[in-house]
Structures are given as C-alpha cells and as structure tokens.
C-alpha atoms as a PDB file:
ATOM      1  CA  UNK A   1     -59.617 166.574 -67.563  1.00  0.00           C
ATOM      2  CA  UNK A   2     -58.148 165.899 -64.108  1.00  0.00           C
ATOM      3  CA  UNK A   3     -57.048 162.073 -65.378  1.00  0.00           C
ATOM      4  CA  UNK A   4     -55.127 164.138 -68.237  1.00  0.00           C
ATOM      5  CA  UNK A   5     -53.590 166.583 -65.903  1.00  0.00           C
ATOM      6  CA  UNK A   6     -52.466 163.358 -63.385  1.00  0.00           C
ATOM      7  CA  UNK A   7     -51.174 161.325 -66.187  1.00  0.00           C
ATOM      8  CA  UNK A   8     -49.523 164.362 -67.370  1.00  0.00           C
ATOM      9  CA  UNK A   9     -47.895 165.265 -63.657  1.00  0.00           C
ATOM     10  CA  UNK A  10     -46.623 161.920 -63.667  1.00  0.00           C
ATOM     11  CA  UNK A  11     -45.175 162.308 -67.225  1.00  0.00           C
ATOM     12  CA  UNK A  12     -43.315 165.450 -66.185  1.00  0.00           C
ATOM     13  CA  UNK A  13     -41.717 164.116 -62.970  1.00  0.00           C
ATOM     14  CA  UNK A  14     -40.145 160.872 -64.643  1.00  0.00           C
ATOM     15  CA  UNK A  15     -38.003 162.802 -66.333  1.00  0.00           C
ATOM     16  CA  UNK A  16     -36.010 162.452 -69.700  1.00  0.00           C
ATOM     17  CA  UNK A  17     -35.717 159.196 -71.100  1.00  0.00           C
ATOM     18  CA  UNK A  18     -32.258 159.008 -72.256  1.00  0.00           C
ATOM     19  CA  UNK A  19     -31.271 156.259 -75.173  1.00  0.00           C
ATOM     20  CA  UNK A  20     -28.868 153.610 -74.048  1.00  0.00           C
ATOM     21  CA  UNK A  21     -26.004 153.928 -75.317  1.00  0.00           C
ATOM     22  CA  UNK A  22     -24.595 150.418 -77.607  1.00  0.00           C
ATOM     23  CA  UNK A  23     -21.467 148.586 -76.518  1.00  0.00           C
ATOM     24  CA  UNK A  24     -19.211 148.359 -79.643  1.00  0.00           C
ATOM     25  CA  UNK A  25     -17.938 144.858 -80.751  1.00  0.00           C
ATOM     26  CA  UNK A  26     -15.873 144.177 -83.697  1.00  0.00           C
ATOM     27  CA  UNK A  27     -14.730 140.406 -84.181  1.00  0.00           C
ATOM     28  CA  UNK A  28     -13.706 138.396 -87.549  1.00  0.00           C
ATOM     29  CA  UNK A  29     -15.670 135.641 -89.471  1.00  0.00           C
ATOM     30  CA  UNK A  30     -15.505 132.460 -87.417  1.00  0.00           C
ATOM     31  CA  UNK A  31     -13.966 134.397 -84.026  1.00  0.00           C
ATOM     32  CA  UNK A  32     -15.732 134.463 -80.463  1.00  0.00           C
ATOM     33  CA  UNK A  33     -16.138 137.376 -78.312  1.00  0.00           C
ATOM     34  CA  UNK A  34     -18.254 137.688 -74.889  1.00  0.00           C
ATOM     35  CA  UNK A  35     -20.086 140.628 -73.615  1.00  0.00           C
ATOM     36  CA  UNK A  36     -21.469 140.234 -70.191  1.00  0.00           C
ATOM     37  CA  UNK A  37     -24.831 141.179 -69.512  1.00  0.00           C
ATOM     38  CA  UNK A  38     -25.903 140.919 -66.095  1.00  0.00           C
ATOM     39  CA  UNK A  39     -29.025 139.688 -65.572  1.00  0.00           C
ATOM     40  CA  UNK A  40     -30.376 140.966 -68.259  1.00  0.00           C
ATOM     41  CA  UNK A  41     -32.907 137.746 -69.701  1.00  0.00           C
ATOM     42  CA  UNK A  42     -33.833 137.175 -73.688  1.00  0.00           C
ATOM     43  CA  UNK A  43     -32.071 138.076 -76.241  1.00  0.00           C
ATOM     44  CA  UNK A  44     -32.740 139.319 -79.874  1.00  0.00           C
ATOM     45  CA  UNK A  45     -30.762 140.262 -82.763  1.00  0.00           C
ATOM     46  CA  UNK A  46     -31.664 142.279 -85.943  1.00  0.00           C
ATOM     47  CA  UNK A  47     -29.523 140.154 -88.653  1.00  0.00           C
ATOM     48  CA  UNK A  48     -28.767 136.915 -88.124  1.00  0.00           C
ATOM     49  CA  UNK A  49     -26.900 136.033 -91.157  1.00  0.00           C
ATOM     50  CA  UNK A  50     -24.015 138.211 -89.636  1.00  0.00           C
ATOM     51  CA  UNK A  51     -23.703 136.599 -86.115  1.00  0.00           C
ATOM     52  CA  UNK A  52     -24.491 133.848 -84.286  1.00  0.00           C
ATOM     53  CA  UNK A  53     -25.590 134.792 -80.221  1.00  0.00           C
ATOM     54  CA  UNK A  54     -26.455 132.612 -77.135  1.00  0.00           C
ATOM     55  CA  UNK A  55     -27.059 133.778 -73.483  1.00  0.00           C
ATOM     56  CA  UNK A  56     -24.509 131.199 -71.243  1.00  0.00           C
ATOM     57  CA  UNK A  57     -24.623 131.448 -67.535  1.00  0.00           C
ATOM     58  CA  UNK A  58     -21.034 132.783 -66.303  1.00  0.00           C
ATOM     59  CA  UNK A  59     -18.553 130.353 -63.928  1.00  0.00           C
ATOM     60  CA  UNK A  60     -19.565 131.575 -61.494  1.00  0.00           C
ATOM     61  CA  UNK A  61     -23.715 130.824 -62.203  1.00  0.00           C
ATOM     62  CA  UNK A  62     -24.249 134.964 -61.142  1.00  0.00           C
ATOM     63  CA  UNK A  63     -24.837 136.625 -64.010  1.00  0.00           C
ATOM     64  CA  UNK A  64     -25.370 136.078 -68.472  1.00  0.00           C
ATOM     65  CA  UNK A  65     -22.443 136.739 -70.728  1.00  0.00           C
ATOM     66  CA  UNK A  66     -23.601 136.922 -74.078  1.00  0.00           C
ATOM     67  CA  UNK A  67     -21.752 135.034 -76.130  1.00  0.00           C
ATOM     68  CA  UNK A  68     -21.018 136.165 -80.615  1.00  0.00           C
ATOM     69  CA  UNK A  69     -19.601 134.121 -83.115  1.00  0.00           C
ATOM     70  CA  UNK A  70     -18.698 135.770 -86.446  1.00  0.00           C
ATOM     71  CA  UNK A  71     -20.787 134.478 -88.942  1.00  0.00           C
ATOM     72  CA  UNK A  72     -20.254 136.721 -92.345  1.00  0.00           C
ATOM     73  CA  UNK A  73     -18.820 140.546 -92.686  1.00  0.00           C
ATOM     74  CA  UNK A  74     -21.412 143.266 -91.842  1.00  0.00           C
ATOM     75  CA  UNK A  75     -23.016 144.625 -88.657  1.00  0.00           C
ATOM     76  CA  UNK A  76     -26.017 144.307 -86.295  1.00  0.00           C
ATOM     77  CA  UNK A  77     -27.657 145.160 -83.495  1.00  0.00           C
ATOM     78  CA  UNK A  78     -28.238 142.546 -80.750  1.00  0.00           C
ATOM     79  CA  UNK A  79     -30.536 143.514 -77.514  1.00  0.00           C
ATOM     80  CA  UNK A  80     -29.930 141.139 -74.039  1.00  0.00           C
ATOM     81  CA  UNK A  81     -33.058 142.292 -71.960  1.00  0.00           C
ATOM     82  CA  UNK A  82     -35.944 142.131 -73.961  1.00  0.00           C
ATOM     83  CA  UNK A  83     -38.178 141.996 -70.873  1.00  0.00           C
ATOM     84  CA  UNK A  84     -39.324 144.817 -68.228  1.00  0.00           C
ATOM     85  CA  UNK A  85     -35.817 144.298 -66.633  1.00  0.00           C
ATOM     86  CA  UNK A  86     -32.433 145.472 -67.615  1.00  0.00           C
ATOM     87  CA  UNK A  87     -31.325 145.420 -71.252  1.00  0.00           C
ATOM     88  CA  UNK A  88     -27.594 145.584 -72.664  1.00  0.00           C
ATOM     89  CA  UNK A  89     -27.688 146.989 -76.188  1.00  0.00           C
ATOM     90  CA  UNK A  90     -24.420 145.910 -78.475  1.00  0.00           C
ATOM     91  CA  UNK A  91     -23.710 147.083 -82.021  1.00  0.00           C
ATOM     92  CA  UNK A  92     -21.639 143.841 -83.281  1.00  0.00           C
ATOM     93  CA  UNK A  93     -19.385 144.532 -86.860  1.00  0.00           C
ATOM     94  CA  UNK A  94     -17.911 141.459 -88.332  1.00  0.00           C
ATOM     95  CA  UNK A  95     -15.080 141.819 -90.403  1.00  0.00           C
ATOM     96  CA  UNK A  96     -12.797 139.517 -92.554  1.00  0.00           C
ATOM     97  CA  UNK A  97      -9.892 138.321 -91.446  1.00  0.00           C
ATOM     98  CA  UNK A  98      -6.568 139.430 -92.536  1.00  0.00           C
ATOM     99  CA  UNK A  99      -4.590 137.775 -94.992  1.00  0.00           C
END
C-alpha cells in the first residue's frame, strides 16, 4: 500500500498532461513547404500516400527542419520527435492546385 500511495503522490504533483497542440500545413500536389523542428529526432507519418517527409539539417547545422512534398490531395498527421525528447506534431492537408 505505501508503493501505491508514493506512485500515486508522484502522479498528483506532475500535474496535467496537456495535448500538444498540431501545427497546420496546407500545400498543393507536387509543392514544398518546411516546418522547423528543433531538435526534435525521428520522424513518422500516418499516411504516406499523401506526403512525402525528410528530416534535413538547417544552414546553419543547429537545428531539423522538416521538410513536405505534396504527394496526392488529403491530410495526415506527421510526428518529428518520436523519442523521449521533444516532438513537433503537424497536421499536413494537401490540396489540388488551381486551375
């Protein structure tokens, strides 16, 4: 019981977790956009029919920019950080170009 009231203590004085909030892209089919990400390390993306990602160091070698190509309409979620370290969550929709 004491190892359930400890684990419990600790529970209570971390606090809320609060949900991280997604960085909104939009680009067209075949277009480029760039998000940077810090340091945030891995990457992972839910649909990869929709966009195409890589993790590129900046210019200045300092920090990741995450880098989206439009691949086909839609939307998805792509996660930069999929360690213990910081993350950068960003909802990317892909639209077609206008005519």
């Amino acid at each position: 019981m004491p190892r359930a009231a400890s684990l419990l203590g600790l529970l209570l004085l971390a606090g809320p977790v609060r949900a991280q909030p997604a960085t909104q892209v939009q680009l067209e089919v075949g277009k480029t956009a760039k998000v940077d990400v810090g340091l945030a390390q891995g990457l992972n993306c839910d649909d990869l029919s929709v966009v195409d990602a890589k993790l590129k160091s900046s210019k200045d070698q300092k920090h990741l920019v995450l880098v989206l190509k439009g691949k086909s309409p839609g939307d998805t979620y792509c996660r930069a950080g999929t360690g213990l370290g910081p993350t950068v969550l960003v909802h990317v929709t892909v639209v077609e170009p206008p005519l």
